[in-house]
C-alpha atoms as a PDB file:
ATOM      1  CA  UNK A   1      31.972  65.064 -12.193  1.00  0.00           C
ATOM      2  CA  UNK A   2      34.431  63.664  -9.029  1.00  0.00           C
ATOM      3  CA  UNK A   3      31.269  61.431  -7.971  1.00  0.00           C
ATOM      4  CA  UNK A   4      30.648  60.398 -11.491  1.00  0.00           C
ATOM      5  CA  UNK A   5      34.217  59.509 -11.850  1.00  0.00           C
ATOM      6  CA  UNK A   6      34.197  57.749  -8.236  1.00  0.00           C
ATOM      7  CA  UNK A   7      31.312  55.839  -9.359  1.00  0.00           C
ATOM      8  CA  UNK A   8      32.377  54.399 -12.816  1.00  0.00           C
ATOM      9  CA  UNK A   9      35.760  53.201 -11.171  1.00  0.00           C
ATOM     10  CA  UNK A  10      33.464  51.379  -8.389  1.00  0.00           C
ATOM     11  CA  UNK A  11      31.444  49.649 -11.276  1.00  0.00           C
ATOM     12  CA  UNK A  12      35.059  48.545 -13.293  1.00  0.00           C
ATOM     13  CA  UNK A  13      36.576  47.307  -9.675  1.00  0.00           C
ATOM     14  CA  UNK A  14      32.979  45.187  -9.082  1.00  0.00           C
ATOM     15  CA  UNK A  15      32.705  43.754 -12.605  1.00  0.00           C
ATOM     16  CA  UNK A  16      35.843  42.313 -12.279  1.00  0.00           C
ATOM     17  CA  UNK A  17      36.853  42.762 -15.843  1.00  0.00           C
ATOM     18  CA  UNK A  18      39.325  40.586 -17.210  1.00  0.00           C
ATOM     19  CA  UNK A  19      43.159  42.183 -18.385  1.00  0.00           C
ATOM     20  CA  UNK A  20      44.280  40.607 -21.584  1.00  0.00           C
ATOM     21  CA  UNK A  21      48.176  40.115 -22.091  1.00  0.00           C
ATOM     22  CA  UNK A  22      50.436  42.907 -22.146  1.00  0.00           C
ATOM     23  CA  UNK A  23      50.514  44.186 -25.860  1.00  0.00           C
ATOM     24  CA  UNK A  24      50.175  47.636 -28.183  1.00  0.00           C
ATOM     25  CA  UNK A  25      48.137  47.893 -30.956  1.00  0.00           C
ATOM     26  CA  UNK A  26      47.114  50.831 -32.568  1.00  0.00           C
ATOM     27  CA  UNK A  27      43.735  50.533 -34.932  1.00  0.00           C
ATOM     28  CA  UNK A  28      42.793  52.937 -37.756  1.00  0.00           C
ATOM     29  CA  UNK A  29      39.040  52.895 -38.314  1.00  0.00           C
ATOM     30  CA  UNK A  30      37.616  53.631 -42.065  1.00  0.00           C
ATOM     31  CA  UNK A  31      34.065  54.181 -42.242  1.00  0.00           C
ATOM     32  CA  UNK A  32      33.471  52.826 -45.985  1.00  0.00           C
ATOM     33  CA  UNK A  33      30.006  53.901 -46.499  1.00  0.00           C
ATOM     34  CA  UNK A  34      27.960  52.741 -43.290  1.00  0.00           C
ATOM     35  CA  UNK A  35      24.885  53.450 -41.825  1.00  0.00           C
ATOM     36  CA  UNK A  36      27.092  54.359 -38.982  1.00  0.00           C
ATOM     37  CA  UNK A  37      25.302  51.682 -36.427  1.00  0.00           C
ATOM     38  CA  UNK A  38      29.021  49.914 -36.198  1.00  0.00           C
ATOM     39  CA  UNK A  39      30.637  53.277 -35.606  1.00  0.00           C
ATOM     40  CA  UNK A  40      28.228  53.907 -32.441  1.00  0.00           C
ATOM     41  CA  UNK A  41      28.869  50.332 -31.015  1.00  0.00           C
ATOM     42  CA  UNK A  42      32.276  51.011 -31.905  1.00  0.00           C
ATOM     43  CA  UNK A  43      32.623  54.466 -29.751  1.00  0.00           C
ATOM     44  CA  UNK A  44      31.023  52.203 -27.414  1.00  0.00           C
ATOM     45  CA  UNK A  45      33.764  49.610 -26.710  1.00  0.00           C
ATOM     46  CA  UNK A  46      36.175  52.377 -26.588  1.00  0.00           C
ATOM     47  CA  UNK A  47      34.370  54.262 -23.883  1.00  0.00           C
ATOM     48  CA  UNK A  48      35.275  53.466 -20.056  1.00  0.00           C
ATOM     49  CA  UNK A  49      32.779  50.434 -19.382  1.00  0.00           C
ATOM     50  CA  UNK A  50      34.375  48.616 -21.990  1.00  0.00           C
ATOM     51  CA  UNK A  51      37.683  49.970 -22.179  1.00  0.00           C
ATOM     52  CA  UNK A  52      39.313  48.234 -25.444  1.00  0.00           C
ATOM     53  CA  UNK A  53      42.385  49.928 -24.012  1.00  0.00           C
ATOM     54  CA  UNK A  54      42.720  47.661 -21.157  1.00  0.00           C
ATOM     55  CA  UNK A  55      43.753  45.047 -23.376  1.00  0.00           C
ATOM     56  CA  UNK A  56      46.464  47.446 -24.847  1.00  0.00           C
ATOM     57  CA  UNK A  57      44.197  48.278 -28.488  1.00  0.00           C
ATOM     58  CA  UNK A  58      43.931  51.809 -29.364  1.00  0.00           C
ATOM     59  CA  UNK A  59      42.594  54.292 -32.076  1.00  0.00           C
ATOM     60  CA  UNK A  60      44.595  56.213 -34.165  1.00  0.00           C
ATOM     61  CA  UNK A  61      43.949  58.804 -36.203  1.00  0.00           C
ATOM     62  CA  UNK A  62      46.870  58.028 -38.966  1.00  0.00           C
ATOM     63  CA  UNK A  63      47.230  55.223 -40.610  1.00  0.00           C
ATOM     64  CA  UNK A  64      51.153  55.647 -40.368  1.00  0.00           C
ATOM     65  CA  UNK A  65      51.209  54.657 -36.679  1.00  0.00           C
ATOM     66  CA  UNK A  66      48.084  52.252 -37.134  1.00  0.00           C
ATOM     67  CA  UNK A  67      48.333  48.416 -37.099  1.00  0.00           C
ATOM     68  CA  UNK A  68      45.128  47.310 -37.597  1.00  0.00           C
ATOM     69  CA  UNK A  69      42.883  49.099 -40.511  1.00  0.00           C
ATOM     70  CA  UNK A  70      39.356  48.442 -39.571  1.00  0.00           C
ATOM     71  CA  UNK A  71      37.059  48.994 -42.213  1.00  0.00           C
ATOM     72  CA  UNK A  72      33.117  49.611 -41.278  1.00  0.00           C
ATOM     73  CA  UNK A  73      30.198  49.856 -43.990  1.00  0.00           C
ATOM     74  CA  UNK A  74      30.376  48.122 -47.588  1.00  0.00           C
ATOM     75  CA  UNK A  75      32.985  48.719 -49.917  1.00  0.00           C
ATOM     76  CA  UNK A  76      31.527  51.736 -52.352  1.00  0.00           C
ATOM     77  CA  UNK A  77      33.055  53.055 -55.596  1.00  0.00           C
ATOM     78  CA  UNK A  78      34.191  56.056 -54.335  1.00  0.00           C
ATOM     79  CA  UNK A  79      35.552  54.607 -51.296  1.00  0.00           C
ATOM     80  CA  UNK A  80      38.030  51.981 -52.674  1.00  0.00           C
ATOM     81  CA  UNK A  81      41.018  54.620 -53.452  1.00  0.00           C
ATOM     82  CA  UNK A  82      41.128  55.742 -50.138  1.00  0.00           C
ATOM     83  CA  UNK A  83      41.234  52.538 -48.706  1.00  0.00           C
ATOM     84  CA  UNK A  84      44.188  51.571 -50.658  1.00  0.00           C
ATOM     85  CA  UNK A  85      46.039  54.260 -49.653  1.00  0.00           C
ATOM     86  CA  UNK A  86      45.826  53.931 -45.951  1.00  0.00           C
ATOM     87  CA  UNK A  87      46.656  50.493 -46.762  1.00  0.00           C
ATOM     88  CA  UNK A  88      49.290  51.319 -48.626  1.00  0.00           C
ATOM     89  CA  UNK A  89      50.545  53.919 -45.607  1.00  0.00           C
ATOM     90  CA  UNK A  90      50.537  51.309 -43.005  1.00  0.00           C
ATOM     91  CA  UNK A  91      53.650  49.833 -41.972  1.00  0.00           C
ATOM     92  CA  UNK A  92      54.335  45.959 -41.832  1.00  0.00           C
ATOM     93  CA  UNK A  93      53.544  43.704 -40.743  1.00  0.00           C
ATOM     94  CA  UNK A  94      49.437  44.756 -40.843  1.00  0.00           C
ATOM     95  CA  UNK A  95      46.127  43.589 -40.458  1.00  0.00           C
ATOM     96  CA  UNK A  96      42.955  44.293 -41.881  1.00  0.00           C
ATOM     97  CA  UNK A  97      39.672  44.337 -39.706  1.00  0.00           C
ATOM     98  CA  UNK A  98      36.156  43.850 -41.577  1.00  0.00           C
ATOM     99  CA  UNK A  99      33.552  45.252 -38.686  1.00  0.00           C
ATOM    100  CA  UNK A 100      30.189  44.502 -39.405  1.00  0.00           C
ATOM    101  CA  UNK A 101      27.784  42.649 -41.607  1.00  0.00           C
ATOM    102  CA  UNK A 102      28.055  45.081 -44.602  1.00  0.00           C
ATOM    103  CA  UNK A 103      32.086  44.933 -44.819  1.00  0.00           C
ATOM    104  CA  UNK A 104      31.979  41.429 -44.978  1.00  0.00           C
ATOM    105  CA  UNK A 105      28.659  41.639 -47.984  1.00  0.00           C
ATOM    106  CA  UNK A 106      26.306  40.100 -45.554  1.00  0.00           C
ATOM    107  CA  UNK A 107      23.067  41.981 -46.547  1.00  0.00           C
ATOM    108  CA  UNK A 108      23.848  45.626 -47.754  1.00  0.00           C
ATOM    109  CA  UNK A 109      21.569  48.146 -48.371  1.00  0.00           C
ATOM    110  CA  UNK A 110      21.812  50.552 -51.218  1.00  0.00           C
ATOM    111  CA  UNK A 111      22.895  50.408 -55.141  1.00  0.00           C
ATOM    112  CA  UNK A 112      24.406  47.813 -56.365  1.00  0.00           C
ATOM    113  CA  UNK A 113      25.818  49.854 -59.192  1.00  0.00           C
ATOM    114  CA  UNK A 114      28.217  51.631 -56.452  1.00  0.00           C
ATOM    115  CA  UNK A 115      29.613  48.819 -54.498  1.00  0.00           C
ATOM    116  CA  UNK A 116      32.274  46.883 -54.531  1.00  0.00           C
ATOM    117  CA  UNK A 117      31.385  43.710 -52.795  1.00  0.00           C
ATOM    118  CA  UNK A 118      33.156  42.542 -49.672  1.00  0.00           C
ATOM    119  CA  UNK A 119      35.705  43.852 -48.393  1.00  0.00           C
ATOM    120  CA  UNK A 120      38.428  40.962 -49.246  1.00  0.00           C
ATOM    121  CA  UNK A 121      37.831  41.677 -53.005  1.00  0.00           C
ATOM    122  CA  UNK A 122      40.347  44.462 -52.300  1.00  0.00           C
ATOM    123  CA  UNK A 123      42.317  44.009 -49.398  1.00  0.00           C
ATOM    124  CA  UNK A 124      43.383  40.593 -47.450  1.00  0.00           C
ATOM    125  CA  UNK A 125      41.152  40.697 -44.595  1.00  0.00           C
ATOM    126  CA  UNK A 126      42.602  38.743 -41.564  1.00  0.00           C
ATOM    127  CA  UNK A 127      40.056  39.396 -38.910  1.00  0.00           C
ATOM    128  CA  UNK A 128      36.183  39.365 -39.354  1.00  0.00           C
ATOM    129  CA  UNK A 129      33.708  40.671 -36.797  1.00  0.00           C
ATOM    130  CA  UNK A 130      29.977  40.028 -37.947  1.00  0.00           C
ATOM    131  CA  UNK A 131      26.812  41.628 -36.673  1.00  0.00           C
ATOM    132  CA  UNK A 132      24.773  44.140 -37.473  1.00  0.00           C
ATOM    133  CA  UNK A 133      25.964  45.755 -35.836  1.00  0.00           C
ATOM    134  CA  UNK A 134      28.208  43.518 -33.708  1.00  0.00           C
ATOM    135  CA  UNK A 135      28.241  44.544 -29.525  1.00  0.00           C
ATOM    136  CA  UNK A 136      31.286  46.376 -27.984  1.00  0.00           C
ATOM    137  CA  UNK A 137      32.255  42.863 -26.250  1.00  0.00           C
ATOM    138  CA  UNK A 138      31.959  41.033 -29.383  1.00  0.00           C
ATOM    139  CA  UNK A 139      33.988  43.839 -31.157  1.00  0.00           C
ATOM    140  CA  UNK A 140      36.623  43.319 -28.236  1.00  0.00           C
ATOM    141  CA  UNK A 141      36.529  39.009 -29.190  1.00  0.00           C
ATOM    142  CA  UNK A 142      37.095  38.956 -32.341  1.00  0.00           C
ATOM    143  CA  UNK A 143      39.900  41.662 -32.165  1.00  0.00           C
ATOM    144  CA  UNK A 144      41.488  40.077 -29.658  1.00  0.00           C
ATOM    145  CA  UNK A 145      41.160  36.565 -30.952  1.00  0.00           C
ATOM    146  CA  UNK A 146      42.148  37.845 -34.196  1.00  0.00           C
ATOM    147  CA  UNK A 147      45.133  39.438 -32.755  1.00  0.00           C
ATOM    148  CA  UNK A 148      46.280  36.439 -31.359  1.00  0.00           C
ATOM    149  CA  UNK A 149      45.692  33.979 -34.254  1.00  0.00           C
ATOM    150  CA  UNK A 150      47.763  36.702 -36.466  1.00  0.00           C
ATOM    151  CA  UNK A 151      50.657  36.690 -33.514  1.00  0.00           C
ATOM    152  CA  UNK A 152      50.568  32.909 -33.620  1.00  0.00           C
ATOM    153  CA  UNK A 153      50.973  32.452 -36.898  1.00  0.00           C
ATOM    154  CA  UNK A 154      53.834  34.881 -37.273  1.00  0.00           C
ATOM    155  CA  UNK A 155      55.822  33.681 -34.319  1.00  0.00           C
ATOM    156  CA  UNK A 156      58.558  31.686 -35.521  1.00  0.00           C
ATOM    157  CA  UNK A 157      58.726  28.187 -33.615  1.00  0.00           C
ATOM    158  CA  UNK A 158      60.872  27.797 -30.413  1.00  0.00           C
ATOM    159  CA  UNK A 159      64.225  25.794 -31.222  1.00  0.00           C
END
């Protein structure tokens, strides 16, 4: 495990992987009824090549301390309660995340009869990250730029 360990911070410290600015943000992921392909590239930008947490993002597992809901998979029936509720359970100010093709109705598979649509038929979506499904790096992007575009337009302007 030690040379394993040794190894993987040799690869970070030769891929010279760029820091982002200091920040905190903690993400709650919602699967909403995916074939769970952005859930694997998703574990994948968390893991240590990637390392979303170098740029200070991080998962939660309550939507209390989240401030980011990211929502995977399309919108179904049975689905849309509990995503208004960790909504709802979120403190402001908050962002909503649409990760993959299917959250943002971009060719979904299965019945129509138990979807929704997109996912900004039922909550304001601020950042979108299409693919399907999307790589860790582009996950990282589009969080990031996201972030920042949110930041900027909620900084008041300097007198």
């Amino acid at each position: 495990m030690f040379v394993l360990l040794r190894h993987l911070a040799a690869i970070r410290r030769t891929a010279a992987l760029e820091r982002g600015e200091p920040r905190s943000v903690a993400i709650r992921h919602v699967d909403a009824g995916s074939c769970n392909g952005c859930e694997h590239e998703l574990g994948a930008a968390t893991n240590p090549y990637y390392d979303l947490q170098r740029f200070g993002l991080s998962m939660t597992a309550s939507p209390r301390h989240a401030d980011v809901l990211l929502v995977t998979g399309p919108v179904t029936t049975r689905m849309r309660d509990a995503l208004l509720v960790a909504y709802n359970a979120m403190p402001e100010p908050r962002l909503v995340a649409a990760l993959g093709d299917c959250a943002l109705g971009c060719g979904v598979l299965g019945d129509p009869s138990q979807m929704l649509g997109t996912l900004d038929a039922i909550l304001p979506v601020a950042i979108r990250i299409p693919g399907c499904p999307p790589t860790p790096a582009e996950i990282a992007r589009h969080l990031l730029e996201g972030l920042d575009q949110a930041r900027r337009l909620n900084t008041p302007p300097a007198a």
